[in-house]
N, C-alpha and C. Protein backbone atom coordinates (compact mmCIF):
# COMPACT_ATOMS: atom_id res chain seq x y z
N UNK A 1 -0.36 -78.42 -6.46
CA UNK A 1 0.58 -77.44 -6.94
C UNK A 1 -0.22 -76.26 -7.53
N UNK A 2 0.65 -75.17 -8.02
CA UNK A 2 -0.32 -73.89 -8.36
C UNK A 2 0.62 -73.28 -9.79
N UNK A 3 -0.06 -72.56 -10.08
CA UNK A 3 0.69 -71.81 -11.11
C UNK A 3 1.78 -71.11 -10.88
N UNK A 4 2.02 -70.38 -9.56
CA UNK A 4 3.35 -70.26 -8.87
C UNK A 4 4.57 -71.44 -8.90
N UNK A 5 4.05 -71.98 -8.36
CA UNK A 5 4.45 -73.24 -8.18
C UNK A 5 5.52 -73.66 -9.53
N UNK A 6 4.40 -73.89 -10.67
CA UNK A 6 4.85 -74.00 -12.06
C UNK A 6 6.15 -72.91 -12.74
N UNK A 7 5.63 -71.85 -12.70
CA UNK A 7 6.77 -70.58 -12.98
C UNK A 7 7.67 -71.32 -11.65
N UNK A 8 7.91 -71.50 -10.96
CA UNK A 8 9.02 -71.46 -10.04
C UNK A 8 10.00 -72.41 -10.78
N UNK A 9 9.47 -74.00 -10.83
CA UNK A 9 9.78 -74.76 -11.33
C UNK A 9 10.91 -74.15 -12.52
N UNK A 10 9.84 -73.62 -13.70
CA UNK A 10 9.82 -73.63 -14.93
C UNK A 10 11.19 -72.89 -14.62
N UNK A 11 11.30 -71.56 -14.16
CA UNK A 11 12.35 -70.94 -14.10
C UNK A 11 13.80 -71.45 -13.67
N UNK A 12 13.93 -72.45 -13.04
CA UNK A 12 14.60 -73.01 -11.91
C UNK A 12 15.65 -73.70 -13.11
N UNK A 13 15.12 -74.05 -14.05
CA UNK A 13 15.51 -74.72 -15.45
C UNK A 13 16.86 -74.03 -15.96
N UNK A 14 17.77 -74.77 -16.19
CA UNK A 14 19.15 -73.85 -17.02
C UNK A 14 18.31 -73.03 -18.07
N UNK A 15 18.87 -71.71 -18.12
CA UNK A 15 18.50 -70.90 -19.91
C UNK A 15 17.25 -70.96 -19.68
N UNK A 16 15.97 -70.98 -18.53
CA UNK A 16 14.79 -70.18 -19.35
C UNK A 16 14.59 -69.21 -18.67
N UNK A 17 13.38 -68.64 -19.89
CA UNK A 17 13.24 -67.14 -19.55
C UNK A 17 11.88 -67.47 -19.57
N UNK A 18 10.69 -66.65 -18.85
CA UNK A 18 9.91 -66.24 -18.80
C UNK A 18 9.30 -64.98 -20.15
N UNK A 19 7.94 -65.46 -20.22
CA UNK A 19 7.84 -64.16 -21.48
C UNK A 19 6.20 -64.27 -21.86
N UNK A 20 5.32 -63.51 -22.43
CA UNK A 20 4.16 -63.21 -22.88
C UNK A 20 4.06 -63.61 -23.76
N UNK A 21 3.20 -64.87 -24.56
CA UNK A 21 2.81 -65.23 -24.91
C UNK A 21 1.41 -65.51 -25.67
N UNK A 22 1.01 -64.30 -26.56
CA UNK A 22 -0.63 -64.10 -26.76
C UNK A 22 -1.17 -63.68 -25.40
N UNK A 23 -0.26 -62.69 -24.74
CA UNK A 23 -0.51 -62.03 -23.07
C UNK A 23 -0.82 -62.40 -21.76
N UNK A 24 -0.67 -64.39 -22.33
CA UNK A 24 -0.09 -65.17 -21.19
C UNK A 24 1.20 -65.40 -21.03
N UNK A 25 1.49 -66.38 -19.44
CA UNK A 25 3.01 -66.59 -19.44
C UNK A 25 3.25 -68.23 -20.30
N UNK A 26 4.64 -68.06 -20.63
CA UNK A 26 5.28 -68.86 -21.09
C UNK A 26 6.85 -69.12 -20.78
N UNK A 27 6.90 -70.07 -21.20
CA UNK A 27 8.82 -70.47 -20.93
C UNK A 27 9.17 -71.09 -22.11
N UNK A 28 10.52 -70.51 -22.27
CA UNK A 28 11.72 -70.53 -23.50
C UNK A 28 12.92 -71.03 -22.99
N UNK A 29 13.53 -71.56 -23.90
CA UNK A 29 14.89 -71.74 -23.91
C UNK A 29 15.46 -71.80 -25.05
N UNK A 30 16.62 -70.89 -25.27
CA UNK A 30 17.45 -70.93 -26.28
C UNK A 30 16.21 -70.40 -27.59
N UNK A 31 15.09 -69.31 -26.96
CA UNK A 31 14.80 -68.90 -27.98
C UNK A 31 12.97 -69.53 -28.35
N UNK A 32 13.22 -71.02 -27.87
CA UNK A 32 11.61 -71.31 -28.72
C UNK A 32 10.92 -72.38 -27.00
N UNK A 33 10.20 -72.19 -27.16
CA UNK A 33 8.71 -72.31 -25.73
C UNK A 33 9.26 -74.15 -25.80
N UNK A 34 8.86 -74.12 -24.35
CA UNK A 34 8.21 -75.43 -24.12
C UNK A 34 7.13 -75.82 -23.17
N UNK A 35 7.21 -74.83 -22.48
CA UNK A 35 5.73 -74.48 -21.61
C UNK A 35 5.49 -73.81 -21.44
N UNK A 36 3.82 -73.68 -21.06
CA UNK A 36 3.14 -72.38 -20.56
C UNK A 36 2.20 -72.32 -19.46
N UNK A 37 1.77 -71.28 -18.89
CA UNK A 37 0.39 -71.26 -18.46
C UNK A 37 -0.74 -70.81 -18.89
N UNK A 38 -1.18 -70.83 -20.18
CA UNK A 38 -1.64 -70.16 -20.85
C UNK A 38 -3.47 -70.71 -20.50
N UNK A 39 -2.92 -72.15 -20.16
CA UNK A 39 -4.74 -72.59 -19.51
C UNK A 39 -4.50 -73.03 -17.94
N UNK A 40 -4.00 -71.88 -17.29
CA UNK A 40 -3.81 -71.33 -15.86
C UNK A 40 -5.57 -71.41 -14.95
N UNK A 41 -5.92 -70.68 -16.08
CA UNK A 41 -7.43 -70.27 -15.86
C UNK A 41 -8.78 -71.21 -15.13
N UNK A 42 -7.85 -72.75 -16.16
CA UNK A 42 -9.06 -73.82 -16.17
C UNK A 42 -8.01 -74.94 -15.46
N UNK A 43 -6.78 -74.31 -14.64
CA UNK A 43 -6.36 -75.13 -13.43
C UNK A 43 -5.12 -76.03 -14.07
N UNK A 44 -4.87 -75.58 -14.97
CA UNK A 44 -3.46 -76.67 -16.18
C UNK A 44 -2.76 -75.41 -16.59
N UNK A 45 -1.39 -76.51 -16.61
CA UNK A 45 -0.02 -75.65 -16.72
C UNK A 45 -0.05 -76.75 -18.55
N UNK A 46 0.84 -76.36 -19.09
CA UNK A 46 0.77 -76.96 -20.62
C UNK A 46 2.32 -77.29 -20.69
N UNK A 47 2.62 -78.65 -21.40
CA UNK A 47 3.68 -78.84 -22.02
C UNK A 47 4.29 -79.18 -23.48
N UNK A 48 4.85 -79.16 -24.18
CA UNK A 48 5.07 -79.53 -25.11
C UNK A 48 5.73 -80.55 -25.63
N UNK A 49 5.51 -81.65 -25.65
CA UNK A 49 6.10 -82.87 -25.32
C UNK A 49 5.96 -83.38 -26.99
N UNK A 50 6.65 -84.47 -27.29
CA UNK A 50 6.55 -85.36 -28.08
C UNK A 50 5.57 -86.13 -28.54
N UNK A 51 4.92 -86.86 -29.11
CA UNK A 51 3.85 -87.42 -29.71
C UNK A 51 3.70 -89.07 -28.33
N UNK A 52 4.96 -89.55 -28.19
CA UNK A 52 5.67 -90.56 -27.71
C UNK A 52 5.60 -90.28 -25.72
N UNK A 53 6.26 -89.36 -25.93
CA UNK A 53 6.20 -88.81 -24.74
C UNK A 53 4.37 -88.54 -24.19
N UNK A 54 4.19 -88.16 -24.83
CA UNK A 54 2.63 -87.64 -24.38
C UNK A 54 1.88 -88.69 -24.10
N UNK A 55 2.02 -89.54 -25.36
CA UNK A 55 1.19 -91.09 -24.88
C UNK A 55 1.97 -91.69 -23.39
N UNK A 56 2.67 -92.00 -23.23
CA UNK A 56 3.63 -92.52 -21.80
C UNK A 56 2.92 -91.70 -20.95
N UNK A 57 2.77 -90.37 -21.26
CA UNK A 57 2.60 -89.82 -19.80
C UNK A 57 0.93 -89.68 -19.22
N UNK A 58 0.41 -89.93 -20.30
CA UNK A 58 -1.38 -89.66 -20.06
C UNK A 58 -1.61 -91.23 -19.96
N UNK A 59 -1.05 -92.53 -20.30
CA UNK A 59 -0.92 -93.56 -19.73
C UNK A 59 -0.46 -93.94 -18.76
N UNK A 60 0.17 -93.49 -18.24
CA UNK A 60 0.77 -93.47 -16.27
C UNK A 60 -0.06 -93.16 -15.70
N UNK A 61 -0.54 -91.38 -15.93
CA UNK A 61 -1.08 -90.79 -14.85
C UNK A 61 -2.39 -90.32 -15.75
N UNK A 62 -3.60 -90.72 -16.13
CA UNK A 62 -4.25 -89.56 -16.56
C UNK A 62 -5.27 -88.66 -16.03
N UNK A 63 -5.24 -89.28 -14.71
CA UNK A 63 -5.85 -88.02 -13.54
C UNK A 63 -4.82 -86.78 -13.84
N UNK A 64 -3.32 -86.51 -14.31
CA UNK A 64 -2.88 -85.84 -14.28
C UNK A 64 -2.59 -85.19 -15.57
N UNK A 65 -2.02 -86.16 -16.71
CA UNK A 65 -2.16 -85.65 -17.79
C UNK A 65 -2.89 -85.66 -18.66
N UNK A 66 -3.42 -84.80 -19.92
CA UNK A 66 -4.19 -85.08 -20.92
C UNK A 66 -3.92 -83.96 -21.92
N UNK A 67 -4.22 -84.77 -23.52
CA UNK A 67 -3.65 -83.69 -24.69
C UNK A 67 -4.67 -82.79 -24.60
N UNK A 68 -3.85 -81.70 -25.25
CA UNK A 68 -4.85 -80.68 -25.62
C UNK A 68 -5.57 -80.40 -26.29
N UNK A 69 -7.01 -80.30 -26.72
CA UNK A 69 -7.57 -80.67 -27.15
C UNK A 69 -7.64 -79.88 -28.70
N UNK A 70 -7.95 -80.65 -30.13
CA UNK A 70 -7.92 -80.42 -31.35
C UNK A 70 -6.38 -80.61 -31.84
N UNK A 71 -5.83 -79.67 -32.62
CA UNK A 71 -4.63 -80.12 -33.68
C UNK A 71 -3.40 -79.98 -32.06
N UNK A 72 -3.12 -78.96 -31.64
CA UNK A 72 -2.12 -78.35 -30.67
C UNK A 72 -2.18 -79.70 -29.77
N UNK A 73 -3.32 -80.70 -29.67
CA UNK A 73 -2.39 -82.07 -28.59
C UNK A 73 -2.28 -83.11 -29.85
N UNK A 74 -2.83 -82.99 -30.88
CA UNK A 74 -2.28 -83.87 -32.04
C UNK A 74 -0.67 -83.98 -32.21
N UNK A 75 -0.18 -82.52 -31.63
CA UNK A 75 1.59 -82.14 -31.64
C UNK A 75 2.35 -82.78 -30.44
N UNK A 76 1.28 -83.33 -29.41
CA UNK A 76 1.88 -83.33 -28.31
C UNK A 76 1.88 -82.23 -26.86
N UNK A 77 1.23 -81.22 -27.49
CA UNK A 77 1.03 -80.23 -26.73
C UNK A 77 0.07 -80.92 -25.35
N UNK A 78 0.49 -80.74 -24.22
CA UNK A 78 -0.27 -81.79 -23.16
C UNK A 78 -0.82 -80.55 -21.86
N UNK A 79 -1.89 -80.52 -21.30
CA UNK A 79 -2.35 -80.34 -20.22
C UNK A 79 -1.76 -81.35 -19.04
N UNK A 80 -1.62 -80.22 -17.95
CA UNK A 80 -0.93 -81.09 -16.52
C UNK A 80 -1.65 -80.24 -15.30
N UNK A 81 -2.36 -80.90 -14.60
CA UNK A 81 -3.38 -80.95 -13.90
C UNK A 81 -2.64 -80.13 -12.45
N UNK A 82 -3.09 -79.21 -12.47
CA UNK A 82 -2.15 -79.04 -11.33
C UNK A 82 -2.67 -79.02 -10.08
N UNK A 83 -3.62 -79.48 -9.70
CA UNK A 83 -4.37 -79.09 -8.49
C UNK A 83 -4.59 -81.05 -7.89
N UNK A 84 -3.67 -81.79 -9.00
CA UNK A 84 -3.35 -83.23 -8.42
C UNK A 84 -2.03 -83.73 -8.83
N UNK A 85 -1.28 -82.94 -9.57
CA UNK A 85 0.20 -82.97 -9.71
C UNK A 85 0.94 -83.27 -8.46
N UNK A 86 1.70 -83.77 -8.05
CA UNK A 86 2.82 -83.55 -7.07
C UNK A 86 4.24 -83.11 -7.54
N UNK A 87 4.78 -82.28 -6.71
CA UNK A 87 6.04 -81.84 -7.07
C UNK A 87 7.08 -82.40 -8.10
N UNK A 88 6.96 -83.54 -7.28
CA UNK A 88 8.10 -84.38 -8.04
C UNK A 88 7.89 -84.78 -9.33
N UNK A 89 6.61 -84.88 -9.75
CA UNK A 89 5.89 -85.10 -11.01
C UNK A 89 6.09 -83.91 -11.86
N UNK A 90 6.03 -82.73 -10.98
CA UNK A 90 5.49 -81.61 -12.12
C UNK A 90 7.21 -81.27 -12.54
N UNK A 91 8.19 -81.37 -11.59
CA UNK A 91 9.53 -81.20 -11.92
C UNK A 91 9.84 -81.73 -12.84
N UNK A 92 9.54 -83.48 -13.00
CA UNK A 92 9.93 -84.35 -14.05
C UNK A 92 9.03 -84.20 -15.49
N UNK A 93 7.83 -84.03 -15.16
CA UNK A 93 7.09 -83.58 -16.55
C UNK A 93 7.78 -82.48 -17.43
N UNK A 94 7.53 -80.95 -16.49
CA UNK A 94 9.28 -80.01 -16.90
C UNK A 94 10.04 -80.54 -17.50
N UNK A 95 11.16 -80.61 -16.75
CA UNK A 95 12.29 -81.15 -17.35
C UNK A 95 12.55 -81.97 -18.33
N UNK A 96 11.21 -83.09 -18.77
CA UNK A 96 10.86 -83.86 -19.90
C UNK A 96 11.10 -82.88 -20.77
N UNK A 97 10.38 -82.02 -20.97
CA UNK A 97 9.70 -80.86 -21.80
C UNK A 97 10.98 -79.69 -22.22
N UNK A 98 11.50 -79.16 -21.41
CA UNK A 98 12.82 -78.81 -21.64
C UNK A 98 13.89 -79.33 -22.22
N UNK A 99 14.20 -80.87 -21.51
CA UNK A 99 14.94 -81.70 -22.48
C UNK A 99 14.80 -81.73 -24.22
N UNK A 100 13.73 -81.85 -23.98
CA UNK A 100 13.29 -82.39 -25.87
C UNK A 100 13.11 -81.07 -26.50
N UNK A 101 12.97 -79.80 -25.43
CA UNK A 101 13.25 -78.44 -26.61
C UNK A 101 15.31 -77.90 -26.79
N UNK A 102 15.79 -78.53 -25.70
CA UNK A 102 17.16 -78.49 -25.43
C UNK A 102 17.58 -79.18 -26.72
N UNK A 103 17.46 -80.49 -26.95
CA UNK A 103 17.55 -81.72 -27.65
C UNK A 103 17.56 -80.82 -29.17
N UNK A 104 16.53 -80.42 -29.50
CA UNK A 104 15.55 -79.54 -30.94
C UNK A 104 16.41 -78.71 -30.70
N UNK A 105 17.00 -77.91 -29.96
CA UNK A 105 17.69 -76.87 -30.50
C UNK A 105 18.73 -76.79 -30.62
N UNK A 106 19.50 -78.02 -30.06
CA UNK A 106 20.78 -78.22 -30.11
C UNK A 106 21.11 -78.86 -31.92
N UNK A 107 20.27 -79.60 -32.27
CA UNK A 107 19.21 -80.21 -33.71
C UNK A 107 19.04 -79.11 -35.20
N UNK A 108 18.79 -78.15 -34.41
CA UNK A 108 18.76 -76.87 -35.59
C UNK A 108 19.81 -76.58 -35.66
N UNK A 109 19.83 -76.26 -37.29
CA UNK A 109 20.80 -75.02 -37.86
C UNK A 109 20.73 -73.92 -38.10
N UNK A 110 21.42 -72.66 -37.42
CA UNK A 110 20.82 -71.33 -37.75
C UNK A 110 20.34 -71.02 -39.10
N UNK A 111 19.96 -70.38 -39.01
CA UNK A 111 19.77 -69.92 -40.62
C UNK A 111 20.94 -68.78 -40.91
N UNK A 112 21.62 -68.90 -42.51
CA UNK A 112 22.82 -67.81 -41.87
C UNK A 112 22.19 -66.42 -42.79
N UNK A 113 22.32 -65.76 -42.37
CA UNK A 113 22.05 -64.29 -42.66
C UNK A 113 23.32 -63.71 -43.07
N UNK A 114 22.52 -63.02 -44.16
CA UNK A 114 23.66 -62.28 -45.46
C UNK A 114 23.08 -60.73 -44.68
N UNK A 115 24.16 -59.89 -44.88
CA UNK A 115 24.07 -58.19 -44.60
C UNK A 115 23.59 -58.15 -46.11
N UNK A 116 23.41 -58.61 -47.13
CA UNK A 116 23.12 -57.66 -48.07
C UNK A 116 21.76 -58.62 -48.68
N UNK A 117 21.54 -58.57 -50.19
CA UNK A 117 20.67 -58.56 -50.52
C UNK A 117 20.16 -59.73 -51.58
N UNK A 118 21.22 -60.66 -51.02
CA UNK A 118 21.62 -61.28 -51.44
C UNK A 118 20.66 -62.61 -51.85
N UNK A 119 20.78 -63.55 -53.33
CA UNK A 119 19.30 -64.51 -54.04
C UNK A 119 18.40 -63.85 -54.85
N UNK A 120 18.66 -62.57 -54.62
CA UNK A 120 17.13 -62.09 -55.85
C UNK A 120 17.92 -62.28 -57.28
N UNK A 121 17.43 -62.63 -57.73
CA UNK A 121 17.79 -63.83 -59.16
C UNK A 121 16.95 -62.63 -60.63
N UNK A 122 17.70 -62.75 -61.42
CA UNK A 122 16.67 -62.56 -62.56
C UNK A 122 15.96 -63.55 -63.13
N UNK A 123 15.56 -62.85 -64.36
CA UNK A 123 14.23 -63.83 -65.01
C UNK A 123 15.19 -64.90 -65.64
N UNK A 124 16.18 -65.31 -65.92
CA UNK A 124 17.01 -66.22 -66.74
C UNK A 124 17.64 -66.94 -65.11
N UNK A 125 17.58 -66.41 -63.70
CA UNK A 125 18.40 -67.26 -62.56
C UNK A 125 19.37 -67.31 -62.29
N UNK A 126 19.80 -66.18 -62.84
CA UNK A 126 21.03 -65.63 -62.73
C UNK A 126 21.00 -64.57 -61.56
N UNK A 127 21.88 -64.04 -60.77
CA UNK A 127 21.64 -63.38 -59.48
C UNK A 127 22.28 -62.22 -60.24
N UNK A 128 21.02 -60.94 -59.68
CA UNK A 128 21.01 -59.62 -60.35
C UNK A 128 22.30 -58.79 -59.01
N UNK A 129 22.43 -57.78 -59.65
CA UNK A 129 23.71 -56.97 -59.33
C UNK A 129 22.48 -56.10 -58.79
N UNK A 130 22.65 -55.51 -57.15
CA UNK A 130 21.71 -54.60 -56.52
C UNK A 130 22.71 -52.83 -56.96
């Protein structure tokens, strides 16, 4: 498979978007990444998987998968080999990866936003009049 390949995939996904990423590509949904190509360069597409997930999957296949190396695969963040990937693999690795950012965002609560100016407190914690 190729990095084409990957964006094709990636896109193919309900809700993602494509986008620059530290002036590589990446994929979003609903706002926050779950993959990239950001180590395109050195022949790996990247996912963001689970702690759980990551172990399962570099134990199946690890001609294909492996964490990334330092804190970012401590998160789960995983390298996927793409030049021994097969389709059907790289679809399901995806879609892993999407799921569990689908999952997380369905999980969050917005944060709600005030129009005004609203919490700045005085010195006693009492909320000052703007």
């Amino acid at each position: 498979m190729t990095a084409a390949d990957f964006r094709k995939i990636a896109l193919s996904l309900e809700g993602v978007e494509e986008y620059s990423h530290a002036g590589l590509p990446a994929f979003r949904v609903g706002g926050r990444k779950f993959a990239s190509l950001a180590s395109q360069a050195e022949g790996n597409g990247n996912l963001m998987l689970s702690l759980e997930q990551q172990a399962a999957f570099v134990r199946e296949a690890p001609e294909i998968f492996l964490p990334i190396h330092g804190g970012w695969g401590k998160m789960g963040h995983t390298h996927i080999r793409l030049a021994v990937v097969t389709e059907d693999v790289l679809r399901g690795a995806l879609q892993t990866a999407w799921k569990l950012r689908m999952d997380k965002n369905a999980n969050t609560v917005p944060k709600k936003r005030s129009g005004g100016r609203t919490g700045i407190r005085d010195k006693k914690g009492g909320k000052r009049r703007l």
